[in-house]
N, C-alpha and C. Protein backbone atom coordinates (compact mmCIF):
# COMPACT_ATOMS: atom_id res chain seq x y z
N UNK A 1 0.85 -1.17 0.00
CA UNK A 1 0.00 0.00 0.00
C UNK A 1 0.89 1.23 0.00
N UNK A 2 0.17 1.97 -0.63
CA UNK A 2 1.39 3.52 -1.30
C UNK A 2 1.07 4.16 0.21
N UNK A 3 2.61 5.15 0.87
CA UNK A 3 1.95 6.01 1.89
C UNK A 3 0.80 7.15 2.13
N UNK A 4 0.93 7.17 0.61
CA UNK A 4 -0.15 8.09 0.47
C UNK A 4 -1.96 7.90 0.91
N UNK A 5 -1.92 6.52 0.33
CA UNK A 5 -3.30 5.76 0.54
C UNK A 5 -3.05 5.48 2.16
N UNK A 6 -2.11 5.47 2.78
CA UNK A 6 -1.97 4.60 3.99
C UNK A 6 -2.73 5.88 4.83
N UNK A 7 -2.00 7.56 4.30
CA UNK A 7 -2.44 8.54 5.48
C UNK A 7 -3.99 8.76 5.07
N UNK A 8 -4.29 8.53 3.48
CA UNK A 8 -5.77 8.99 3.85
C UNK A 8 -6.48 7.99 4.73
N UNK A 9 -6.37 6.83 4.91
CA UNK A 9 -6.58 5.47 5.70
C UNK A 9 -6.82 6.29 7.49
N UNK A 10 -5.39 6.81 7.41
CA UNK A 10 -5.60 6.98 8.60
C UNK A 10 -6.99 8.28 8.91
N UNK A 11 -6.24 9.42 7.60
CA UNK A 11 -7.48 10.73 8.19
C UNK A 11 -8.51 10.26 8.10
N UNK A 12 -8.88 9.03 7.31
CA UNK A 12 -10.51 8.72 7.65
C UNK A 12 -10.79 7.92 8.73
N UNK A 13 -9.77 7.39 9.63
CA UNK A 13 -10.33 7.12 10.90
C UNK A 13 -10.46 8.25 11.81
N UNK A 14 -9.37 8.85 11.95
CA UNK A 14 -9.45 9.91 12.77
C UNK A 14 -10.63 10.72 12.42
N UNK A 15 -11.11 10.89 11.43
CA UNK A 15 -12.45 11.85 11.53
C UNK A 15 -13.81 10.78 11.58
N UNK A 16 -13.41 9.65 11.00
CA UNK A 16 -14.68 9.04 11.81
C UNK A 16 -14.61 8.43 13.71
N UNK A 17 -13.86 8.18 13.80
CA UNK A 17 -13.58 8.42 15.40
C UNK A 17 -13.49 9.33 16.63
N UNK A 18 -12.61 10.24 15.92
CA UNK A 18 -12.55 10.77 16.68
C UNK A 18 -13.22 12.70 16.42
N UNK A 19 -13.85 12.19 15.14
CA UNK A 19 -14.08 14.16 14.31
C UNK A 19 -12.86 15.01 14.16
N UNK A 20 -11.54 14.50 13.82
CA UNK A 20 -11.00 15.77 13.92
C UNK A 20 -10.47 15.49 12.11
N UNK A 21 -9.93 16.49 12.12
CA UNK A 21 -9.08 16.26 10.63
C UNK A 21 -7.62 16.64 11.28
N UNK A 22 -6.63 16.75 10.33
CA UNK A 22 -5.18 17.24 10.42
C UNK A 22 -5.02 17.74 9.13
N UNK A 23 -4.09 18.91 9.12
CA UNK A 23 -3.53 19.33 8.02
C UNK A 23 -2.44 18.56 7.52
N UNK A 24 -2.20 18.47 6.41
CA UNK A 24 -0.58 17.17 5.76
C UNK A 24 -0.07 18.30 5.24
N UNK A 25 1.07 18.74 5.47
CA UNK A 25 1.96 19.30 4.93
C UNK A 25 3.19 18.66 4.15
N UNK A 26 3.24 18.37 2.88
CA UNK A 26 3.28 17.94 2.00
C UNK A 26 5.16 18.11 1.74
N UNK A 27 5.39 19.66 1.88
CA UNK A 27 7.03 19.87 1.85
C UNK A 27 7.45 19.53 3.23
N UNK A 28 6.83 18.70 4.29
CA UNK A 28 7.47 18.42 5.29
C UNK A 28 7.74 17.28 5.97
N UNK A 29 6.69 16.37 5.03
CA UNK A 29 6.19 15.21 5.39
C UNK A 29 5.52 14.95 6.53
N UNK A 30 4.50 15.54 6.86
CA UNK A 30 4.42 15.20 8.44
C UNK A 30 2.62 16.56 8.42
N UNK A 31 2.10 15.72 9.17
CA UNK A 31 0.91 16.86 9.39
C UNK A 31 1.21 17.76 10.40
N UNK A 32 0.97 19.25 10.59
CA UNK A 32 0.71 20.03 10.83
C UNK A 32 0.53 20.22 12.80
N UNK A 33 -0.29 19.30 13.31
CA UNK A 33 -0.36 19.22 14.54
C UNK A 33 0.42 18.60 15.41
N UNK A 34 1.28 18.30 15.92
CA UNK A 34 1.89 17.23 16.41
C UNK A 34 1.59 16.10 17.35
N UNK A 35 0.25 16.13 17.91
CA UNK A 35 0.31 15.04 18.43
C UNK A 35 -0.64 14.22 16.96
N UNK A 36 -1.34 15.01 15.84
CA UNK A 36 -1.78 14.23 14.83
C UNK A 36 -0.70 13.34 14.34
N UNK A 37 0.47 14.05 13.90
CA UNK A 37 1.79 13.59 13.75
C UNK A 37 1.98 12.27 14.54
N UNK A 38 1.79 12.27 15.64
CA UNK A 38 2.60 11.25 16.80
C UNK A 38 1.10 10.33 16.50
N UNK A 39 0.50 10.18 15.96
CA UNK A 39 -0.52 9.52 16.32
C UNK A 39 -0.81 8.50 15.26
N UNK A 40 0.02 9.09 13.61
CA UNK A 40 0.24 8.46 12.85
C UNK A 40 1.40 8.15 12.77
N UNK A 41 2.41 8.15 13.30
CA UNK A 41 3.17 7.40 13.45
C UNK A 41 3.02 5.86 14.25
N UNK A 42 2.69 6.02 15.42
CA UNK A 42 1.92 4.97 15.81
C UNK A 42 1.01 4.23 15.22
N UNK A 43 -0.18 4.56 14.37
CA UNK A 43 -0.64 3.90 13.20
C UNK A 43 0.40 3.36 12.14
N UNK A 44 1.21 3.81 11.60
CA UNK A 44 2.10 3.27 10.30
C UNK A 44 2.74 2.07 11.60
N UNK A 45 3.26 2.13 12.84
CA UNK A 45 3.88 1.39 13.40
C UNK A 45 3.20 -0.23 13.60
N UNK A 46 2.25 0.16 13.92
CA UNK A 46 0.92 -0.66 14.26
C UNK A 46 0.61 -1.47 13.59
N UNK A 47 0.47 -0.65 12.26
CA UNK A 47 0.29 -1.57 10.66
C UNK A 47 1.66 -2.37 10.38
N UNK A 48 2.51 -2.23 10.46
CA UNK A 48 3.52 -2.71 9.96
C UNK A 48 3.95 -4.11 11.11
N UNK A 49 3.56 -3.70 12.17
CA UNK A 49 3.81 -4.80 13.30
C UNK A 49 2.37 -6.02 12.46
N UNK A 50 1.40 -5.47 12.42
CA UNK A 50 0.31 -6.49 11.77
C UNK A 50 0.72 -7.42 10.70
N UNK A 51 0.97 -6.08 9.78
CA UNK A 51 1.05 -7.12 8.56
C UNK A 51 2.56 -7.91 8.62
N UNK A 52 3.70 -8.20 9.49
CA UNK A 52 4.76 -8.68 9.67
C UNK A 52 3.98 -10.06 10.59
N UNK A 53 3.29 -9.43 10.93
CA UNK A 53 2.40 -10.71 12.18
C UNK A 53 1.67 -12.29 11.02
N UNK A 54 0.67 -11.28 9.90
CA UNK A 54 -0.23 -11.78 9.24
C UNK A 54 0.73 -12.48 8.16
N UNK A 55 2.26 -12.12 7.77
CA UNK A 55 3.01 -12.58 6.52
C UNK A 55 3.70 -13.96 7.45
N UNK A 56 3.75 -13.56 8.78
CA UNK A 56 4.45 -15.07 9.69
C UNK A 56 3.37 -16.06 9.52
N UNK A 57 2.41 -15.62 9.90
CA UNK A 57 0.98 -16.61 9.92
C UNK A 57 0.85 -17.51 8.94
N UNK A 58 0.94 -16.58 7.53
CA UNK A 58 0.79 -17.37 6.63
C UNK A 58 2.12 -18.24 5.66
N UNK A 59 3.46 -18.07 6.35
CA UNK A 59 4.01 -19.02 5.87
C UNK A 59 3.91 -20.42 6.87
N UNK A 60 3.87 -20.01 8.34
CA UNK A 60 3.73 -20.95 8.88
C UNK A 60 2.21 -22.00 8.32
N UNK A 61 1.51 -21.41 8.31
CA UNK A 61 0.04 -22.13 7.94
C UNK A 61 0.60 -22.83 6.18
N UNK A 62 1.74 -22.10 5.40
CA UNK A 62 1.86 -22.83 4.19
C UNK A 62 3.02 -23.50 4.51
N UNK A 63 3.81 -23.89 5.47
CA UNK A 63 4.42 -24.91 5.59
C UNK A 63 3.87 -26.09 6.31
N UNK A 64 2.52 -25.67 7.16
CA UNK A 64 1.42 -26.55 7.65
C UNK A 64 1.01 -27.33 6.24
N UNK A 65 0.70 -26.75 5.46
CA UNK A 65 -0.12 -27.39 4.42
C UNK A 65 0.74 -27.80 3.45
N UNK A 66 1.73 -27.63 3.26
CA UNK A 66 2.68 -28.63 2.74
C UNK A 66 2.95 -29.72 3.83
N UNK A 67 2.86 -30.18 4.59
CA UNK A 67 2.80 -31.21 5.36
C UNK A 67 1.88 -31.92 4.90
N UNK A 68 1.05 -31.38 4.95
CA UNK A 68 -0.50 -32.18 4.55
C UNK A 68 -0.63 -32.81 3.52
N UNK A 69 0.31 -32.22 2.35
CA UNK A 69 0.19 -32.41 0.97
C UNK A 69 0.99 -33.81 0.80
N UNK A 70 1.89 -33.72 1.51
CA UNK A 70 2.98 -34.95 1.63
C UNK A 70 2.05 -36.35 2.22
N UNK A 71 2.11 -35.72 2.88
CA UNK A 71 0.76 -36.88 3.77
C UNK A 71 0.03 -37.91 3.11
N UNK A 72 -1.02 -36.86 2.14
CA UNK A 72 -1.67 -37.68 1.18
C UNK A 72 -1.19 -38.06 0.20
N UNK A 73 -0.38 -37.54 -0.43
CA UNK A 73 0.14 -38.33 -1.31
C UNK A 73 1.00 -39.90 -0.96
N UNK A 74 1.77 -39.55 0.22
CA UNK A 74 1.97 -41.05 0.82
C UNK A 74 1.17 -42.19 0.64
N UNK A 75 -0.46 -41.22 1.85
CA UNK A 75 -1.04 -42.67 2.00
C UNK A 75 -2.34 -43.07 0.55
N UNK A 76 -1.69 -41.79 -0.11
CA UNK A 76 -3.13 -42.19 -1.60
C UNK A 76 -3.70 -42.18 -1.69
């Protein structure tokens, strides 16, 4: 996911949650308020701890199922 899509992700929680918006300042990288700032950072952190979580999951679950695959073919 592009960062770009990631912050509107976020401003649309924050305004459906919580009503606020933030300004993005664009030559600075970084919005305007600072604890908006600190708050998406913690979001990008959050996400990235997930999807590192959800990419373990699923090799473990596809080295599960390569087990399986072996299996049957053994017993036919």
């Amino acid at each position: 996911m592009s960062t770009e899509k990631m912050r509107e992700e976020f401003e649309a929680w924050l305004l459906e949650v919580h009503g606020l918006t933030a300004e993005w300042q664009p030559e600075r990288n970084c919005f305007k308020e600072y604890p908006a700032h600190l708050a998406y950072q913690a979001w990008q952190a959050s996400r990235a701890a997930l999807l590192k979580k959800q990419a373990q999951e699923q090799e473990e679950f596809l080295a599960h199922l390569a087990d399986f695959e072996q299996e049957d073919t053994l017993h036919g």
